[in-house]
PDB file of N, CA and C in Angstrom:
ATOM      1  N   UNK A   1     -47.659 -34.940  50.575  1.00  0.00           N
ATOM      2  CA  UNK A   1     -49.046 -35.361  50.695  1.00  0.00           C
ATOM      3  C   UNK A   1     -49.774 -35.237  49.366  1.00  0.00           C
ATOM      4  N   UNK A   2     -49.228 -34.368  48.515  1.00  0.00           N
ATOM      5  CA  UNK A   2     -50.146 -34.130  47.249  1.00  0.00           C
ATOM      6  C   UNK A   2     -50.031 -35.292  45.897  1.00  0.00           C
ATOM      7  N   UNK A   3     -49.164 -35.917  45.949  1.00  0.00           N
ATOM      8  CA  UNK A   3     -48.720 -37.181  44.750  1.00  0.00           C
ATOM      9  C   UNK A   3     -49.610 -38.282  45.840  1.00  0.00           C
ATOM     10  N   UNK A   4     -49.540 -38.487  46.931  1.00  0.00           N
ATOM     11  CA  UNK A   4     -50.163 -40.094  47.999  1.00  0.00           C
ATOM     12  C   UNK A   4     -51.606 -39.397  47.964  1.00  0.00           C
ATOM     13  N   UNK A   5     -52.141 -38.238  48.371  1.00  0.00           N
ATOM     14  CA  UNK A   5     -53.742 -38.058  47.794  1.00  0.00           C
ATOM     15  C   UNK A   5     -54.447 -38.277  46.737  1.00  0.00           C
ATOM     16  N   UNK A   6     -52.978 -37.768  45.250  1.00  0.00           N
ATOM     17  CA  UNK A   6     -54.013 -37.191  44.676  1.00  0.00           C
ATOM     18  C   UNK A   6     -53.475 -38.822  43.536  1.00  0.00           C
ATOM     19  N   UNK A   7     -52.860 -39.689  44.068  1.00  0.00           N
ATOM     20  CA  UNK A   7     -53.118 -41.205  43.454  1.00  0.00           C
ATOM     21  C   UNK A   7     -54.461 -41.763  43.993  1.00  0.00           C
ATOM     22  N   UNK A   8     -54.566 -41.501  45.176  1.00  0.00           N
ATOM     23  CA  UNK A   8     -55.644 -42.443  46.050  1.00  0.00           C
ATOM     24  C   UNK A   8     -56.963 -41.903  45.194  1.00  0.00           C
ATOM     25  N   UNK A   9     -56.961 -40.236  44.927  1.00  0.00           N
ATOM     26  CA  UNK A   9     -57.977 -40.012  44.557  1.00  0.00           C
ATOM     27  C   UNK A   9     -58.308 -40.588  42.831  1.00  0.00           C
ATOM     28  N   UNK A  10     -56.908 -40.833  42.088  1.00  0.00           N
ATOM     29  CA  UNK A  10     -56.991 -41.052  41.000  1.00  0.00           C
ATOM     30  C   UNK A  10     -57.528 -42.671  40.818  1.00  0.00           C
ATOM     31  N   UNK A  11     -57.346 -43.624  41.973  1.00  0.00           N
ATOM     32  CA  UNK A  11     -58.013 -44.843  41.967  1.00  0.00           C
ATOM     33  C   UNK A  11     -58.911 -45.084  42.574  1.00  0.00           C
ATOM     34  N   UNK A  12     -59.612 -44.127  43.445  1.00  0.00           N
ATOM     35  CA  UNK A  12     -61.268 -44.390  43.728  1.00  0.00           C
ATOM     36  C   UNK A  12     -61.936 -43.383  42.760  1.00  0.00           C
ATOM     37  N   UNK A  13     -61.271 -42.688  41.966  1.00  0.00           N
ATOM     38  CA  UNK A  13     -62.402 -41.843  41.464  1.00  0.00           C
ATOM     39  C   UNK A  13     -62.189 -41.463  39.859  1.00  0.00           C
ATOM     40  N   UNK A  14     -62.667 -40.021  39.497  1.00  0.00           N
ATOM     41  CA  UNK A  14     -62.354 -40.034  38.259  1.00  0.00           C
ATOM     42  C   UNK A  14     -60.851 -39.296  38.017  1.00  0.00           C
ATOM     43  N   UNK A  15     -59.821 -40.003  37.013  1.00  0.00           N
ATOM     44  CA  UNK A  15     -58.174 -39.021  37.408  1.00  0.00           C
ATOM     45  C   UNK A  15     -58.314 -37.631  37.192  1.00  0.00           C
ATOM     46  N   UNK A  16     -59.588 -36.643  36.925  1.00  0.00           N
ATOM     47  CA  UNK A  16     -59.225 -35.577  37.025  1.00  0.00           C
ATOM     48  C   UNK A  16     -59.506 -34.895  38.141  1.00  0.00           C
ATOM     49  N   UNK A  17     -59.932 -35.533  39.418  1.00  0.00           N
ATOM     50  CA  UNK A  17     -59.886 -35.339  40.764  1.00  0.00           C
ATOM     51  C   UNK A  17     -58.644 -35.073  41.225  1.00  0.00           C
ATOM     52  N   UNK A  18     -57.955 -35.983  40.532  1.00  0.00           N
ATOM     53  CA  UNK A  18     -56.122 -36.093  41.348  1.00  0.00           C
ATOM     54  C   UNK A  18     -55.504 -34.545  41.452  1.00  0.00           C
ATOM     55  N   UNK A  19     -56.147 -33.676  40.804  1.00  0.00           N
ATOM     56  CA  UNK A  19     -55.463 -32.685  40.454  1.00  0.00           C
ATOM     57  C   UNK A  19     -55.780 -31.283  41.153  1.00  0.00           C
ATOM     58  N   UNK A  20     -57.107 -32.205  42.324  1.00  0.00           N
ATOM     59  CA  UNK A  20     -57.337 -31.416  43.467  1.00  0.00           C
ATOM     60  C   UNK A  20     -56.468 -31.266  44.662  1.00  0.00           C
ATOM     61  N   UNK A  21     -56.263 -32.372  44.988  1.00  0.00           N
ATOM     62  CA  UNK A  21     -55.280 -32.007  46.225  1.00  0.00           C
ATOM     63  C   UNK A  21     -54.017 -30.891  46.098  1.00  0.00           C
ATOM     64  N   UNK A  22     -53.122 -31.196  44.934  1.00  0.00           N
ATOM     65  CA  UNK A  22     -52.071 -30.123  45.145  1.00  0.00           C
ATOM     66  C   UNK A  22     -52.495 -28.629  44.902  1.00  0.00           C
ATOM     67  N   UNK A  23     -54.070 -28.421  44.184  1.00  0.00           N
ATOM     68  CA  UNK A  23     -54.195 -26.996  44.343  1.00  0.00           C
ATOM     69  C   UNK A  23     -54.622 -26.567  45.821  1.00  0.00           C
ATOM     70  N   UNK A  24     -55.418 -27.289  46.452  1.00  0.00           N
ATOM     71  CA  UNK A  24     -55.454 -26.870  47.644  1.00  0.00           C
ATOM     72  C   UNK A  24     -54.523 -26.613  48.636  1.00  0.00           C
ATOM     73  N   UNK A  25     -53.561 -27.537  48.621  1.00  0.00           N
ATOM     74  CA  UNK A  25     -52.080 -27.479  49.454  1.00  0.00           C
ATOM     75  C   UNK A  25     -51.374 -26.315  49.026  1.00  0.00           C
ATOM     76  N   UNK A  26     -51.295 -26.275  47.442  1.00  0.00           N
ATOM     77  CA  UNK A  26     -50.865 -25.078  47.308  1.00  0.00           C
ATOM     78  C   UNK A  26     -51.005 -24.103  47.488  1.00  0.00           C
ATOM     79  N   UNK A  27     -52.834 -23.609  47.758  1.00  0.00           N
ATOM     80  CA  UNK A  27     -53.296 -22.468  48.139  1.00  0.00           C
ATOM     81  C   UNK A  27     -53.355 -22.301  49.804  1.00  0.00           C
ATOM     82  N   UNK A  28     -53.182 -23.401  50.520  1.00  0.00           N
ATOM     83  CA  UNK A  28     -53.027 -23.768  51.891  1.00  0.00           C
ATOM     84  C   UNK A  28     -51.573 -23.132  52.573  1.00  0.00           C
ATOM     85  N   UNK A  29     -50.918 -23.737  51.427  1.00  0.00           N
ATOM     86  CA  UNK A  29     -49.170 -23.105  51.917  1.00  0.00           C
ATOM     87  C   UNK A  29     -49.143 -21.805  51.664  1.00  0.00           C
ATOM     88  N   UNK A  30     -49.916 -21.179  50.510  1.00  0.00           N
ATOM     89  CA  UNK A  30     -49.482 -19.723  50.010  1.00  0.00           C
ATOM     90  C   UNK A  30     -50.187 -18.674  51.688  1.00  0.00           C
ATOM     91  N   UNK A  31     -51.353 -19.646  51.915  1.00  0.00           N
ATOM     92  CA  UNK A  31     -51.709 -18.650  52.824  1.00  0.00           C
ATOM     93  C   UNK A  31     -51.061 -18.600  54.307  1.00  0.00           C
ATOM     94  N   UNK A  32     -50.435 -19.663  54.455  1.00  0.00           N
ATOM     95  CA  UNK A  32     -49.713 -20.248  55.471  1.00  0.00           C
ATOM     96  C   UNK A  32     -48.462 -19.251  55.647  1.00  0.00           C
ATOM     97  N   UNK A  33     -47.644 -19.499  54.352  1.00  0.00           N
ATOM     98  CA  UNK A  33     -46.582 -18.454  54.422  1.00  0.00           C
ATOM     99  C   UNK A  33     -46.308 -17.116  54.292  1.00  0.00           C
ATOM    100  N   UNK A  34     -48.005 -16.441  53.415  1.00  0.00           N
ATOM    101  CA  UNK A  34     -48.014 -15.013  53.566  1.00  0.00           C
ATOM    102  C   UNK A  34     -48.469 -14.689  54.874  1.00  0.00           C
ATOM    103  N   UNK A  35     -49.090 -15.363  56.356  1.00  0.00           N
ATOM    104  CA  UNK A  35     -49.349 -14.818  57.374  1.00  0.00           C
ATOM    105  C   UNK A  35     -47.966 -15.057  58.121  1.00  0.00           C
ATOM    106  N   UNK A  36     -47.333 -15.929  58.116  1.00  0.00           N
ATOM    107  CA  UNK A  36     -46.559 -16.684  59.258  1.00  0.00           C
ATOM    108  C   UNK A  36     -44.920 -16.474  59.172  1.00  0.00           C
ATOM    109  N   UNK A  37     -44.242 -16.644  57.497  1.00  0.00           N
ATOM    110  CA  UNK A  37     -43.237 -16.261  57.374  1.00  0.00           C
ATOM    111  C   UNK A  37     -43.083 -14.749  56.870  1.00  0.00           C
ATOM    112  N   UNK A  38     -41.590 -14.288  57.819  1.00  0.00           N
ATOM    113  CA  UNK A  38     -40.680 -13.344  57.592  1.00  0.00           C
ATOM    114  C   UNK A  38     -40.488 -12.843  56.782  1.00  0.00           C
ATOM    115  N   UNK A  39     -39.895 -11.997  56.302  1.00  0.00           N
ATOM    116  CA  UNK A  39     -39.160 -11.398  55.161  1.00  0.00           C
ATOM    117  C   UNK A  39     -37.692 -11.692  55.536  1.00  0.00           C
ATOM    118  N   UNK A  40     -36.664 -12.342  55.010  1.00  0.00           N
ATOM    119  CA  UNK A  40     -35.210 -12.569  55.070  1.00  0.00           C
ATOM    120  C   UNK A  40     -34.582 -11.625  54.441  1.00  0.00           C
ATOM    121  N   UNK A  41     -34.996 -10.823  53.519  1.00  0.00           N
ATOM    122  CA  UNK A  41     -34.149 -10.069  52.836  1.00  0.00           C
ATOM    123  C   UNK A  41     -32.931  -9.145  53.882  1.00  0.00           C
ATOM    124  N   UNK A  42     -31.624  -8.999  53.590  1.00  0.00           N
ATOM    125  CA  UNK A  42     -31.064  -8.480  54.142  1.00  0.00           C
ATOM    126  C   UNK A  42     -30.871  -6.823  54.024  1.00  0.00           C
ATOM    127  N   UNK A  43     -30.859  -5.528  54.496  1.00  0.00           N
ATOM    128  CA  UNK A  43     -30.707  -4.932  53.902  1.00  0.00           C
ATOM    129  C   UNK A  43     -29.250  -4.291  53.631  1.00  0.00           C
ATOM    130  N   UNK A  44     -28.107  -4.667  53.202  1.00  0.00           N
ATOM    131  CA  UNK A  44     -27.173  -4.439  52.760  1.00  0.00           C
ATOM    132  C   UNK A  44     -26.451  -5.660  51.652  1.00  0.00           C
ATOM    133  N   UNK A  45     -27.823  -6.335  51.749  1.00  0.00           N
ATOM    134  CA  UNK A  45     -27.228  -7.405  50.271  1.00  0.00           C
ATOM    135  C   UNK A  45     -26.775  -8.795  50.909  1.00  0.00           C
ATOM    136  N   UNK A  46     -27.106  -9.439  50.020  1.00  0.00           N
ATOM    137  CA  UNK A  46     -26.122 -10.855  50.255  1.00  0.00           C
ATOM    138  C   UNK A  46     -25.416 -11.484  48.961  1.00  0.00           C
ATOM    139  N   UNK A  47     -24.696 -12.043  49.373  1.00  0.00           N
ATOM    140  CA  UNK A  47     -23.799 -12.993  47.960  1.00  0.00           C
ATOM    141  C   UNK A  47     -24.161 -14.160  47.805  1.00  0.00           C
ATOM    142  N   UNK A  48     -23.902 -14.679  46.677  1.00  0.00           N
ATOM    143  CA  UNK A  48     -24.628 -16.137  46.315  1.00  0.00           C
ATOM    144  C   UNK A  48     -23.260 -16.857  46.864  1.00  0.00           C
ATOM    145  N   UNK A  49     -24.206 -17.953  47.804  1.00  0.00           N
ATOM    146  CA  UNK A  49     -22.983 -19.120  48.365  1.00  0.00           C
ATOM    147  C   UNK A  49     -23.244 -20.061  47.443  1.00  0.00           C
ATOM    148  N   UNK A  50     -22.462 -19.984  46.656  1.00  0.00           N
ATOM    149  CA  UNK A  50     -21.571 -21.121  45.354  1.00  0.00           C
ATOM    150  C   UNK A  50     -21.286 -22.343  46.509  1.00  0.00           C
ATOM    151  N   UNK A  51     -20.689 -22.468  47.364  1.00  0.00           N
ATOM    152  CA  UNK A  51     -20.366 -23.883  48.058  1.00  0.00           C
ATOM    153  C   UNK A  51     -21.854 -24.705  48.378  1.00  0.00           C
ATOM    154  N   UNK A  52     -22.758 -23.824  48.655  1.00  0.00           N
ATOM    155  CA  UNK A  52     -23.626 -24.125  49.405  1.00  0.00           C
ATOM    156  C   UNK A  52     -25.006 -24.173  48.310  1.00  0.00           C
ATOM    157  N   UNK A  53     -25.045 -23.631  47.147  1.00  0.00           N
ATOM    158  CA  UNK A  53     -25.394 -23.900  45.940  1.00  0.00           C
ATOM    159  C   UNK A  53     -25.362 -25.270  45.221  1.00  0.00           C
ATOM    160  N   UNK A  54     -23.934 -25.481  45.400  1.00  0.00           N
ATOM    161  CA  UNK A  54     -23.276 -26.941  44.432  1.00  0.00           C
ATOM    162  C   UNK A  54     -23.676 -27.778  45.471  1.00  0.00           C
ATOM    163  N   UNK A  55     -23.441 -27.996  46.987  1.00  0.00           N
ATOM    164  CA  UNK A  55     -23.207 -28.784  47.355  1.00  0.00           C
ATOM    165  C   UNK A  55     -25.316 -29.108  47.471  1.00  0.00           C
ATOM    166  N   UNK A  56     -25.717 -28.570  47.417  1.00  0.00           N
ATOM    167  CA  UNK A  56     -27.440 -28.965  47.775  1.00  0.00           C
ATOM    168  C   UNK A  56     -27.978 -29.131  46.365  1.00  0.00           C
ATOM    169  N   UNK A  57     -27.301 -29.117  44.925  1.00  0.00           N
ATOM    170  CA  UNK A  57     -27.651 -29.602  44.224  1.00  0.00           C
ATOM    171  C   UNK A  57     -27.435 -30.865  43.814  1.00  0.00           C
ATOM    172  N   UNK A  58     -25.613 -31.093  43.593  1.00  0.00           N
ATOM    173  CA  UNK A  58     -25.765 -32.405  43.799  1.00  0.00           C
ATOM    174  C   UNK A  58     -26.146 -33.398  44.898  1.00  0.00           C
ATOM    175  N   UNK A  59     -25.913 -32.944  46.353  1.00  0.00           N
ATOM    176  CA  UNK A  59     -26.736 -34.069  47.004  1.00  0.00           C
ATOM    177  C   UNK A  59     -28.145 -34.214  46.240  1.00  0.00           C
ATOM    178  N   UNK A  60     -29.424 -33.572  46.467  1.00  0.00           N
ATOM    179  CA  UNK A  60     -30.256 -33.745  46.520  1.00  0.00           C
ATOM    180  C   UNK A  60     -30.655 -34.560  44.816  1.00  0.00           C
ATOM    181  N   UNK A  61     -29.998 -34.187  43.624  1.00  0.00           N
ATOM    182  CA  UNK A  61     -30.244 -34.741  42.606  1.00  0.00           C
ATOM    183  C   UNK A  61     -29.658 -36.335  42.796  1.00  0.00           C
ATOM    184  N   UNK A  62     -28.875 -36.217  43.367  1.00  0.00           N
ATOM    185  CA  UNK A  62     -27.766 -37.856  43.417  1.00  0.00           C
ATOM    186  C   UNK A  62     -29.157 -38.568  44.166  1.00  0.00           C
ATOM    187  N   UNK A  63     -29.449 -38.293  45.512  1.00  0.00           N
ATOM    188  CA  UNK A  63     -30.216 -38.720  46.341  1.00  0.00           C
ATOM    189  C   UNK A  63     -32.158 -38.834  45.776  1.00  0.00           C
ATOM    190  N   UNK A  64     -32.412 -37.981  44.450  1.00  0.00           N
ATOM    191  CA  UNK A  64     -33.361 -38.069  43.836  1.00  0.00           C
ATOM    192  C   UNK A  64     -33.472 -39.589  42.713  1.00  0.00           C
ATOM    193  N   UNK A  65     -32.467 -39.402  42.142  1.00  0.00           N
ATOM    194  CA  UNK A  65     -31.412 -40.384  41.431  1.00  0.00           C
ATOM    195  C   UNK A  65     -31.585 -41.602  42.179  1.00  0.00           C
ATOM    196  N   UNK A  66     -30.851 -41.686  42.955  1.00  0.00           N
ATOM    197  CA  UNK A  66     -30.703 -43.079  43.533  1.00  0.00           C
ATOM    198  C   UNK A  66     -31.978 -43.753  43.771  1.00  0.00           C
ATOM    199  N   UNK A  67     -32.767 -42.972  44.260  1.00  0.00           N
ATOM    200  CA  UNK A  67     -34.206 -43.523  45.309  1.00  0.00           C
ATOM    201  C   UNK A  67     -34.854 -43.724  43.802  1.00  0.00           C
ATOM    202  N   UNK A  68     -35.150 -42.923  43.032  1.00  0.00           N
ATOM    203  CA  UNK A  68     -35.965 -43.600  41.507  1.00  0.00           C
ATOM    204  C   UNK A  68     -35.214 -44.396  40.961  1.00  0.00           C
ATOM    205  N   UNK A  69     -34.251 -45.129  40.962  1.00  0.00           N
ATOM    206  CA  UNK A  69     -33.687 -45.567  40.050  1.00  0.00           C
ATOM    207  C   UNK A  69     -33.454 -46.940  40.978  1.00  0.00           C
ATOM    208  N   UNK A  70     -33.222 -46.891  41.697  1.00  0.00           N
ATOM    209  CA  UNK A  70     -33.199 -47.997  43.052  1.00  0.00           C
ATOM    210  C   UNK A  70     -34.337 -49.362  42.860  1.00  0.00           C
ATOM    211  N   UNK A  71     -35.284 -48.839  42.362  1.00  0.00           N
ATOM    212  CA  UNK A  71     -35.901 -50.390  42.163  1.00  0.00           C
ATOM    213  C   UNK A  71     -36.103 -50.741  41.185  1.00  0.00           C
ATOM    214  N   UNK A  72     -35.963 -50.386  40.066  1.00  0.00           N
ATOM    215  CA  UNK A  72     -35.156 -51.003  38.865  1.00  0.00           C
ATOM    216  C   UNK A  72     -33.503 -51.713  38.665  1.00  0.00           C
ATOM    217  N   UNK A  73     -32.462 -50.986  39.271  1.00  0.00           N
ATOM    218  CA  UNK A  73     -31.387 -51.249  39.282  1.00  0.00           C
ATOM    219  C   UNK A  73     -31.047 -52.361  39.959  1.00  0.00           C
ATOM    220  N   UNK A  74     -31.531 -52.023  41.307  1.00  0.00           N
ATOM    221  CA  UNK A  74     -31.364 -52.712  42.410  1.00  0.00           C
ATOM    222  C   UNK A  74     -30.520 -52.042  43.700  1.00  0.00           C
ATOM    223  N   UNK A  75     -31.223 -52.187  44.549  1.00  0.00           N
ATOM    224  CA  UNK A  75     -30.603 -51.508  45.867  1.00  0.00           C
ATOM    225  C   UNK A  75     -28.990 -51.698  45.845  1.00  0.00           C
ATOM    226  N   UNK A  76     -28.177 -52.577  45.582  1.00  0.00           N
ATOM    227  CA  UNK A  76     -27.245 -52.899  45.881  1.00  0.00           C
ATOM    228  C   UNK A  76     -26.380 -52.760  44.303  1.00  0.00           C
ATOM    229  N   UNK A  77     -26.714 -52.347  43.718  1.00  0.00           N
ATOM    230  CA  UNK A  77     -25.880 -52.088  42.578  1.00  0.00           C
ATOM    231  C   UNK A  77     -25.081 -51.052  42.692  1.00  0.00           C
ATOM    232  N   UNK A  78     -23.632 -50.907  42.059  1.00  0.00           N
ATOM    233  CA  UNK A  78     -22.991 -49.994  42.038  1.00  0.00           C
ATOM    234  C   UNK A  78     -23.113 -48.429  41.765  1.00  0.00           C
ATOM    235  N   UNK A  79     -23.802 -48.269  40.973  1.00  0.00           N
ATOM    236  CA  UNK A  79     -24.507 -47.244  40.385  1.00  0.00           C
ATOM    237  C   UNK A  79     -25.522 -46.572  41.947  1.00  0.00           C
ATOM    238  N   UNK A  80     -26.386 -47.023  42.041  1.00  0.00           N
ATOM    239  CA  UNK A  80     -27.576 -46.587  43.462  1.00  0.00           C
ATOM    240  C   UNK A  80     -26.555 -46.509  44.781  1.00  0.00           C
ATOM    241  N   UNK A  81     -26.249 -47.954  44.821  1.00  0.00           N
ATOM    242  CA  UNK A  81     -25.112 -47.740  46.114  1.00  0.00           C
ATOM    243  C   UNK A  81     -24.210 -46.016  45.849  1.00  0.00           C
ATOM    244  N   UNK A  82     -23.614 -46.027  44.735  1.00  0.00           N
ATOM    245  CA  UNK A  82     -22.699 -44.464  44.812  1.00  0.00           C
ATOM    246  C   UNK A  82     -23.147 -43.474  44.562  1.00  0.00           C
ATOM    247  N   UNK A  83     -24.665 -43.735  43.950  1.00  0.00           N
ATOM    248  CA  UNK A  83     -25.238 -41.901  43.825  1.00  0.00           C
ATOM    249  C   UNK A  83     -25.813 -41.990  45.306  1.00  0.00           C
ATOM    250  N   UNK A  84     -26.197 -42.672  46.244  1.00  0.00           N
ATOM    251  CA  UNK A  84     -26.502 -42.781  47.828  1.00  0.00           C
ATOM    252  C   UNK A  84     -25.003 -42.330  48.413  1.00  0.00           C
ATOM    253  N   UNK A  85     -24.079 -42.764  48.439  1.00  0.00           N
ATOM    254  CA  UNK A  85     -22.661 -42.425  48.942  1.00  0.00           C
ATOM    255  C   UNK A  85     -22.706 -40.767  48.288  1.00  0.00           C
ATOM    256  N   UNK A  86     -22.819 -40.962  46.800  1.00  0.00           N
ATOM    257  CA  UNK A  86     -22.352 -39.140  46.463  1.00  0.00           C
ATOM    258  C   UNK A  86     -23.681 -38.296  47.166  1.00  0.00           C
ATOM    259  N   UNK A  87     -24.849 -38.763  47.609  1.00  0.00           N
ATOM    260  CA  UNK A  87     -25.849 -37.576  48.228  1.00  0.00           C
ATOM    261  C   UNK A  87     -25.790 -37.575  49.388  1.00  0.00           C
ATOM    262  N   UNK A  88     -24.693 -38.961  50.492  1.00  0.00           N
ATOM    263  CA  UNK A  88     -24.877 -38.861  52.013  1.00  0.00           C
ATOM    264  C   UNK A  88     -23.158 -37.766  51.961  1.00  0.00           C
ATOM    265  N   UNK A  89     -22.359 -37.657  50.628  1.00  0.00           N
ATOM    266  CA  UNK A  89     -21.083 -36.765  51.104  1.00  0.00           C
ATOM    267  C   UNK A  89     -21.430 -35.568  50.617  1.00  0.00           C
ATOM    268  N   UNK A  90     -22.234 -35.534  49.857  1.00  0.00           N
ATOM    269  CA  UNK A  90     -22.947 -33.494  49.444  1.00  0.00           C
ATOM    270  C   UNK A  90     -23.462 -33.104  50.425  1.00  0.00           C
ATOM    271  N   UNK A  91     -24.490 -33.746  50.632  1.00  0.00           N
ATOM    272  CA  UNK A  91     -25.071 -32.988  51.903  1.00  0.00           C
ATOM    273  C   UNK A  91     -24.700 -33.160  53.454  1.00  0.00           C
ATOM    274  N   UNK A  92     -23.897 -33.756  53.770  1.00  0.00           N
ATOM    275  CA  UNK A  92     -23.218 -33.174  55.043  1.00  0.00           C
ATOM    276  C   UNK A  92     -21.601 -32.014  54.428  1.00  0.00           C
ATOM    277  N   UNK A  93     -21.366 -32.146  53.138  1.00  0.00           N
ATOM    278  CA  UNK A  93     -20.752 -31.323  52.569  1.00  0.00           C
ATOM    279  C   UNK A  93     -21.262 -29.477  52.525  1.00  0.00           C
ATOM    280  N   UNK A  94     -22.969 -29.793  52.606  1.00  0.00           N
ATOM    281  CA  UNK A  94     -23.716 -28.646  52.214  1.00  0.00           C
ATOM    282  C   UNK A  94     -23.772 -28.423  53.893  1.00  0.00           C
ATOM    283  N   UNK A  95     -23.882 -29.157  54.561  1.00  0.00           N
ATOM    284  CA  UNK A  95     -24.225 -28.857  55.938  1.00  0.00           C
ATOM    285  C   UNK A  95     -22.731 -28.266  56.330  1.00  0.00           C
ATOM    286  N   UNK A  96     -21.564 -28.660  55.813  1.00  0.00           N
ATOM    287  CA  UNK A  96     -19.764 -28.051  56.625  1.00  0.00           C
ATOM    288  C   UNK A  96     -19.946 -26.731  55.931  1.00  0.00           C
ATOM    289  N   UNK A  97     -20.104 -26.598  54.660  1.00  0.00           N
ATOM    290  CA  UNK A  97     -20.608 -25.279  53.973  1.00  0.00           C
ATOM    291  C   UNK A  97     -21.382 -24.052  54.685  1.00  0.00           C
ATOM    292  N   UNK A  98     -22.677 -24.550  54.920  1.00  0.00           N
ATOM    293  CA  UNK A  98     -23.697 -23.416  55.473  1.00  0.00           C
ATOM    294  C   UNK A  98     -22.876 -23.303  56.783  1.00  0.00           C
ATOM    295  N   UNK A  99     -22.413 -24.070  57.406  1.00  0.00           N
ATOM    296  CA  UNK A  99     -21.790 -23.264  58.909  1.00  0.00           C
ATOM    297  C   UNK A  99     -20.834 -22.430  58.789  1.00  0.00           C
ATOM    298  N   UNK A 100     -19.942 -22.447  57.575  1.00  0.00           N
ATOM    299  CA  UNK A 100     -18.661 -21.678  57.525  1.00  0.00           C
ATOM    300  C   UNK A 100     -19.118 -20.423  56.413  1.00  0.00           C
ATOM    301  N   UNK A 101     -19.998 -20.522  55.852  1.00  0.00           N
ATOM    302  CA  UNK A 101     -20.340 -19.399  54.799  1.00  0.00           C
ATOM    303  C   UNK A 101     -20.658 -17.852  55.759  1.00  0.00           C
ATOM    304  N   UNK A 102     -20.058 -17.064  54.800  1.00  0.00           N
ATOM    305  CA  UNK A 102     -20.052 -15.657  55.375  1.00  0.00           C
ATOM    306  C   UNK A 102     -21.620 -15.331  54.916  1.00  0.00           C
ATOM    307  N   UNK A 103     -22.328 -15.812  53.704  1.00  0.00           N
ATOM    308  CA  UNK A 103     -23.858 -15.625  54.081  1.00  0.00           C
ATOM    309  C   UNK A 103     -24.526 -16.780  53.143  1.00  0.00           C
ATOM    310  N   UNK A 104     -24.766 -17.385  54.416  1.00  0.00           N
ATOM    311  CA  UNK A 104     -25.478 -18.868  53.903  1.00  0.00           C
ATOM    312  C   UNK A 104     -26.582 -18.520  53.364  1.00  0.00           C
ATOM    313  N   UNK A 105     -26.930 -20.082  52.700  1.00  0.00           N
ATOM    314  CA  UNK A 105     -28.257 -20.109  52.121  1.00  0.00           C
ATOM    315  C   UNK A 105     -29.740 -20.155  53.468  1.00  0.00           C
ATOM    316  N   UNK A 106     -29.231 -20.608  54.313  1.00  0.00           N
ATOM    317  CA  UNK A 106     -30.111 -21.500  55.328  1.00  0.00           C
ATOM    318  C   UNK A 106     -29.383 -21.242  56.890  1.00  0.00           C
ATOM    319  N   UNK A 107     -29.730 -20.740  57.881  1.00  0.00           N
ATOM    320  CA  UNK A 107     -29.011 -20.510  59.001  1.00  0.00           C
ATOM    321  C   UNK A 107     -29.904 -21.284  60.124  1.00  0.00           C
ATOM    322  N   UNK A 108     -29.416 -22.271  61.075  1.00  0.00           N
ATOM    323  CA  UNK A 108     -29.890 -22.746  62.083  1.00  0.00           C
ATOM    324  C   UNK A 108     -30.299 -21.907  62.834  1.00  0.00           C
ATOM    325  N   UNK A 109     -31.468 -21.348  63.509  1.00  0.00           N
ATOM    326  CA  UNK A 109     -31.676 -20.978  65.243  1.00  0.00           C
ATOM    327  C   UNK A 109     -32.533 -22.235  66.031  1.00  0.00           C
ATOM    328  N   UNK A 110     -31.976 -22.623  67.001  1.00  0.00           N
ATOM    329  CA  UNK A 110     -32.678 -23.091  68.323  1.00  0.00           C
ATOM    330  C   UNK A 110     -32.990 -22.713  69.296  1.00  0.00           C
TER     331      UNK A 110
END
């Protein structure tokens, strides 16, 4: 929401408005998550999941990649088409990962 506000605000108004919205969101979330979220810390430690590390970096950079680069290139170019293929096999890669990790990054409850 803070880049689609704080354009709208940068074309009805003056651009140093734009630079309102993300402080508020930001101060919105800080207060959001100091009442509402947990503390995760474990107390006997956790290990860094390396599978689950790699695999949510490159998806998400491939998949950052592709989508900016996508309408210049062209949707269908080799290049966008395979950084889309390399971020739809990382991240269900990151998703076979976090289920089998002895201490994931991210744990499902329903």
């Amino acid at each position: 929401m803070g880049p689609l506000s704080s354009g709208v605000l940068a074309t009805v108004a003056d651009f140093r408005w734009a630079f309102v919205p993300p402080v508020v969101l930001g101060l919105a979330v800080a207060v959001a998550c100091w009442k509402l979220v947990t503390d995760s810390k474990a107390p006997e430690g956790r290990a860094l999941d390396w599978p689950g590390q790699i695999t949510i970096a490159v998806g998400l950079t491939a998949l950052l990649w592709g989508i900016i680069e996508g309408g210049d290139r062209g949707w269908g170019s080799a290049a966008i088409v395979g950084a889309l293929a390399l971020a739809a096999v990382a991240l269900a890669g990151f998703v076979v990962a976090e289920t089998r990790a002895a201490s994931p990054m991210f744990t499902w409850t329903c």
